[in-house]
N, C-alpha and C. Protein backbone atom coordinates (compact mmCIF):
# COMPACT_ATOMS: atom_id res chain seq x y z
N UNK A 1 79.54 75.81 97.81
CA UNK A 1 80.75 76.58 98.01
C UNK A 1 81.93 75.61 98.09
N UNK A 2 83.00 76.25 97.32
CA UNK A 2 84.41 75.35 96.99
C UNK A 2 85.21 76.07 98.21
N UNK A 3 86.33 74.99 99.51
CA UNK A 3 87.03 75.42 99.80
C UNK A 3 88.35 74.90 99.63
N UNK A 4 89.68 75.69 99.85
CA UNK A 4 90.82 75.04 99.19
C UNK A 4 91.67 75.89 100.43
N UNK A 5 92.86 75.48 100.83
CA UNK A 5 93.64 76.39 101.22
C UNK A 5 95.24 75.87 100.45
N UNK A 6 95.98 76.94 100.66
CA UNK A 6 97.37 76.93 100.24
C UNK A 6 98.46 77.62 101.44
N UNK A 7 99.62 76.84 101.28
CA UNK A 7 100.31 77.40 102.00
C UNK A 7 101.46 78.14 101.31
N UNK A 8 101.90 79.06 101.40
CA UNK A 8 102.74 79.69 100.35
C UNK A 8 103.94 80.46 101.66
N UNK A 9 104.96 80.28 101.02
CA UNK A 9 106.37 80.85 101.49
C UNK A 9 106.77 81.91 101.14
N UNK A 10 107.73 82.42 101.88
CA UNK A 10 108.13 84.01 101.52
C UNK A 10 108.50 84.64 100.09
N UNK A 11 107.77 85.41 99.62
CA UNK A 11 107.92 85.52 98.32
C UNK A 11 106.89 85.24 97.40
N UNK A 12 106.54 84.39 97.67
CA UNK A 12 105.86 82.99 96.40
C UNK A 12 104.56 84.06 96.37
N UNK A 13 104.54 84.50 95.64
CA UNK A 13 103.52 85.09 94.13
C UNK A 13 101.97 83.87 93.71
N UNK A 14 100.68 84.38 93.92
CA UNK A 14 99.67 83.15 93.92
C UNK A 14 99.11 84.66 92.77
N UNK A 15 98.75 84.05 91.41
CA UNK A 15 97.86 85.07 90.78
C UNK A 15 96.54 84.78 90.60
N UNK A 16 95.82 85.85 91.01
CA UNK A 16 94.68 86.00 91.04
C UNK A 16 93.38 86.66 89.86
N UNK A 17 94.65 87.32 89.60
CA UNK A 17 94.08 87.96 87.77
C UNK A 17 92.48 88.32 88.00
N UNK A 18 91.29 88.08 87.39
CA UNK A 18 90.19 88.47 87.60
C UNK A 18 89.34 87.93 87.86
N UNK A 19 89.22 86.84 88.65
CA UNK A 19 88.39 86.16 88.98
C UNK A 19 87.77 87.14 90.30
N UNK A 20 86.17 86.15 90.21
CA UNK A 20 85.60 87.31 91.28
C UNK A 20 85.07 86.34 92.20
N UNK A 21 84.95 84.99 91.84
CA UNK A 21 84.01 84.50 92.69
C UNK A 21 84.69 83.87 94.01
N UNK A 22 85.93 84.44 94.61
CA UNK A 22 86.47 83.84 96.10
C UNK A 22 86.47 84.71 96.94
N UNK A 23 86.38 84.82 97.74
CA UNK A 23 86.60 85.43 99.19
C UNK A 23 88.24 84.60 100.28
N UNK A 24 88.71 85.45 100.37
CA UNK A 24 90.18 85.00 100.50
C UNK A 24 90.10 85.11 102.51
N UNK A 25 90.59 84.35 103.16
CA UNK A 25 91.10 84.59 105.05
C UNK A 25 92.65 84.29 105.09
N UNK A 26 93.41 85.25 105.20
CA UNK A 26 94.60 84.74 105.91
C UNK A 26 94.49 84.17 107.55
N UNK A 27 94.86 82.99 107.42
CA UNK A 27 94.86 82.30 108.80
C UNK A 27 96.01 82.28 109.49
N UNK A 28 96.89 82.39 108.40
CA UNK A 28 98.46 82.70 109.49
C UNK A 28 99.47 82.90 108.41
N UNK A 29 100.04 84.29 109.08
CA UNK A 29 101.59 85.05 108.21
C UNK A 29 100.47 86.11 107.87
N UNK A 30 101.07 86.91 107.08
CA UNK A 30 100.82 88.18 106.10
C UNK A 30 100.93 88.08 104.50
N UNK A 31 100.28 88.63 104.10
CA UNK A 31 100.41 88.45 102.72
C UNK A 31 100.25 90.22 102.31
N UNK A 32 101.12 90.56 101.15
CA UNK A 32 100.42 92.02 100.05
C UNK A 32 99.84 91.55 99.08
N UNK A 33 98.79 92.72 98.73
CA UNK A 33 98.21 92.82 97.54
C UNK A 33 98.94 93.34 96.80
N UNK A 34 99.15 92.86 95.44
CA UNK A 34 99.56 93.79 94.43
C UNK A 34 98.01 93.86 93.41
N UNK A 35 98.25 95.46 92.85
CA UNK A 35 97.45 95.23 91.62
C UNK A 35 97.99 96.23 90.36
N UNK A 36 98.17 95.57 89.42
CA UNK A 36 98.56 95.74 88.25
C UNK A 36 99.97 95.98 88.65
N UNK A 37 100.60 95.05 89.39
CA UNK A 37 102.18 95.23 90.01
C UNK A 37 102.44 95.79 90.98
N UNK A 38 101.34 97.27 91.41
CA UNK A 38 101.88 98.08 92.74
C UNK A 38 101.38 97.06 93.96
N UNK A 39 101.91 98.01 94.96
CA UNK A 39 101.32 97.15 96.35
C UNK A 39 99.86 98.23 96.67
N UNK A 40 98.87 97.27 96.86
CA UNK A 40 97.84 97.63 97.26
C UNK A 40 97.63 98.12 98.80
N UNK A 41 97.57 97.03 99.40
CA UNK A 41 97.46 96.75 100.90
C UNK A 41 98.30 95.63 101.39
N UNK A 42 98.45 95.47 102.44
CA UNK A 42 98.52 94.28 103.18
C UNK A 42 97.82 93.67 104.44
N UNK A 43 97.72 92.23 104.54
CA UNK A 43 96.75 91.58 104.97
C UNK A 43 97.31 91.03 106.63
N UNK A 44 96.60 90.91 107.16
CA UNK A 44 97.20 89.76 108.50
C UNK A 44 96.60 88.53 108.99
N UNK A 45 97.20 87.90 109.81
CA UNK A 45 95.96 86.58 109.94
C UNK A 45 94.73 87.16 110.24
N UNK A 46 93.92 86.48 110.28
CA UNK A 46 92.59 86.79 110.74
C UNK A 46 91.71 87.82 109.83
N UNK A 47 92.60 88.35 108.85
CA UNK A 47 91.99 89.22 107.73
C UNK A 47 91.45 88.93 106.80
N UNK A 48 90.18 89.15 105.75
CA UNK A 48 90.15 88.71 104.62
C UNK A 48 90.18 89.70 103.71
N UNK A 49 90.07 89.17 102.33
CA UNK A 49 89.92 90.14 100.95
C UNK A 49 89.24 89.55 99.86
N UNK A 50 88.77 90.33 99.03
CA UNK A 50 88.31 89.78 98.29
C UNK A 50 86.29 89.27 98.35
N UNK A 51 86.00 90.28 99.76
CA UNK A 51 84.26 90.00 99.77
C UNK A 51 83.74 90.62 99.10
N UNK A 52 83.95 91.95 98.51
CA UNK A 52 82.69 92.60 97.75
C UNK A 52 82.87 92.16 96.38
N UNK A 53 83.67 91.86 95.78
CA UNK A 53 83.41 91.27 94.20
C UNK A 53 82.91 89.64 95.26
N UNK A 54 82.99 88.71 95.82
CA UNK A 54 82.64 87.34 95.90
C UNK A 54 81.20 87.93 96.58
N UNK A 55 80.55 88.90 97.21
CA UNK A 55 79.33 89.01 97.42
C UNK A 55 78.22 89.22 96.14
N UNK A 56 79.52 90.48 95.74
CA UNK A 56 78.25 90.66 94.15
C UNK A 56 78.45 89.98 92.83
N UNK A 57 79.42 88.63 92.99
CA UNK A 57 79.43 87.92 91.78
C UNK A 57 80.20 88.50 90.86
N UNK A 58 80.68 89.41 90.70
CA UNK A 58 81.58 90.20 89.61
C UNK A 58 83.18 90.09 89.60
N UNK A 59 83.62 89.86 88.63
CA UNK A 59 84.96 89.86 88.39
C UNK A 59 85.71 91.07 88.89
N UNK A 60 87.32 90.98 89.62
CA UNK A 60 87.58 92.66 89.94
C UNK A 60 87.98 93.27 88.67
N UNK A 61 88.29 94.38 89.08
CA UNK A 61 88.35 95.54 88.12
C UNK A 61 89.77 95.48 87.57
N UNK A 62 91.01 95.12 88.16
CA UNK A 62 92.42 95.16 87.71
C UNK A 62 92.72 93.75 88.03
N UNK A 63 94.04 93.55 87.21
CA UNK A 63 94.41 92.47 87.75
C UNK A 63 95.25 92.44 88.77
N UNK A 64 95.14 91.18 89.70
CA UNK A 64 96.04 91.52 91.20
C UNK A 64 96.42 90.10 91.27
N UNK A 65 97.64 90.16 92.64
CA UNK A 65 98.10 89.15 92.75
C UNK A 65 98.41 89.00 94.13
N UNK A 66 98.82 88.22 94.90
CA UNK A 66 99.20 88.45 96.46
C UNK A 66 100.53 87.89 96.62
N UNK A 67 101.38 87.79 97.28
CA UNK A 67 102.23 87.54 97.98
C UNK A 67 102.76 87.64 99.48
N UNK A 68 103.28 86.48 99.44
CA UNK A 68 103.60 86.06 101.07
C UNK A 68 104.54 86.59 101.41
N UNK A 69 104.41 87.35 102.65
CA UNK A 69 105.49 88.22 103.80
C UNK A 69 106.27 87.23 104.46
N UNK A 70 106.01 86.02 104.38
CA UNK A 70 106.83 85.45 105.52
C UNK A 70 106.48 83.78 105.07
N UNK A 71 107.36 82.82 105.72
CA UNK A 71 107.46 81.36 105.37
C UNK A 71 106.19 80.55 106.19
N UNK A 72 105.31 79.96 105.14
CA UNK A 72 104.39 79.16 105.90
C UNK A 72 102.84 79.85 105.97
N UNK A 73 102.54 81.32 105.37
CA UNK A 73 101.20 82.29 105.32
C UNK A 73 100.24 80.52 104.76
N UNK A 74 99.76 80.78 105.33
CA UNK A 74 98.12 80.01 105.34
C UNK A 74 96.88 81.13 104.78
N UNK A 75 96.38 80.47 103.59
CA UNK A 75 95.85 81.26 102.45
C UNK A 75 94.51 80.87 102.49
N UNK A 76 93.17 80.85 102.89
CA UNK A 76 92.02 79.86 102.28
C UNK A 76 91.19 80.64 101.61
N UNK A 77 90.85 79.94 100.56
CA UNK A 77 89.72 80.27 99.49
C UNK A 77 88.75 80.08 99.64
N UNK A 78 87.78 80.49 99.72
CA UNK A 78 86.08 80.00 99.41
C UNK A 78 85.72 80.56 98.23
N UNK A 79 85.29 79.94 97.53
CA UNK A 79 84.85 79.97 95.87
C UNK A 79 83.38 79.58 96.00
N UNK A 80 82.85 80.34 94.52
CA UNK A 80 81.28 79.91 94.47
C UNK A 80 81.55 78.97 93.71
N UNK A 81 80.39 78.52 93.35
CA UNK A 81 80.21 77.25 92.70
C UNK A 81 80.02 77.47 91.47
């Protein structure tokens, strides 16, 4: 398992397009989902997204993207291998 984190600022757009194999934790700030441009949900620290496509190996179904609510959201990835 690959881990990475990012820190992203208010605004700042991270695309995610269709990949399936991460499982996402916000550790600090908020982030929205967009998918295919709308807003999906939104996230808070301590939240994740992105487990049932990184459990069953499958790419998601639309393309999505997230963005940061606020300056400084702490993003981490866990990726398969």
């Amino acid at each position: 398992m690959i881990t990475r984190s990012d820190t992203l600022q208010n605004g700042k757009e991270m695309d995610l397009c269709k990949r399936g194999d991460s499982l996402f934790i916000v550790r600090r700030g908020s982030v929205t989902l967009l998918i295919d441009g709308y807003v999906y949900k939104q996230e808070r620290a301590g939240n994740s997204f992105g487990e049932t496509n990184f459990i069953k190996g499958e790419p998601a179904s639309s393309n999505f993207s997230v963005v940061s609510d606020c300056d400084g959201t702490l993003l981490v990835e866990l990726r398969r291998r």
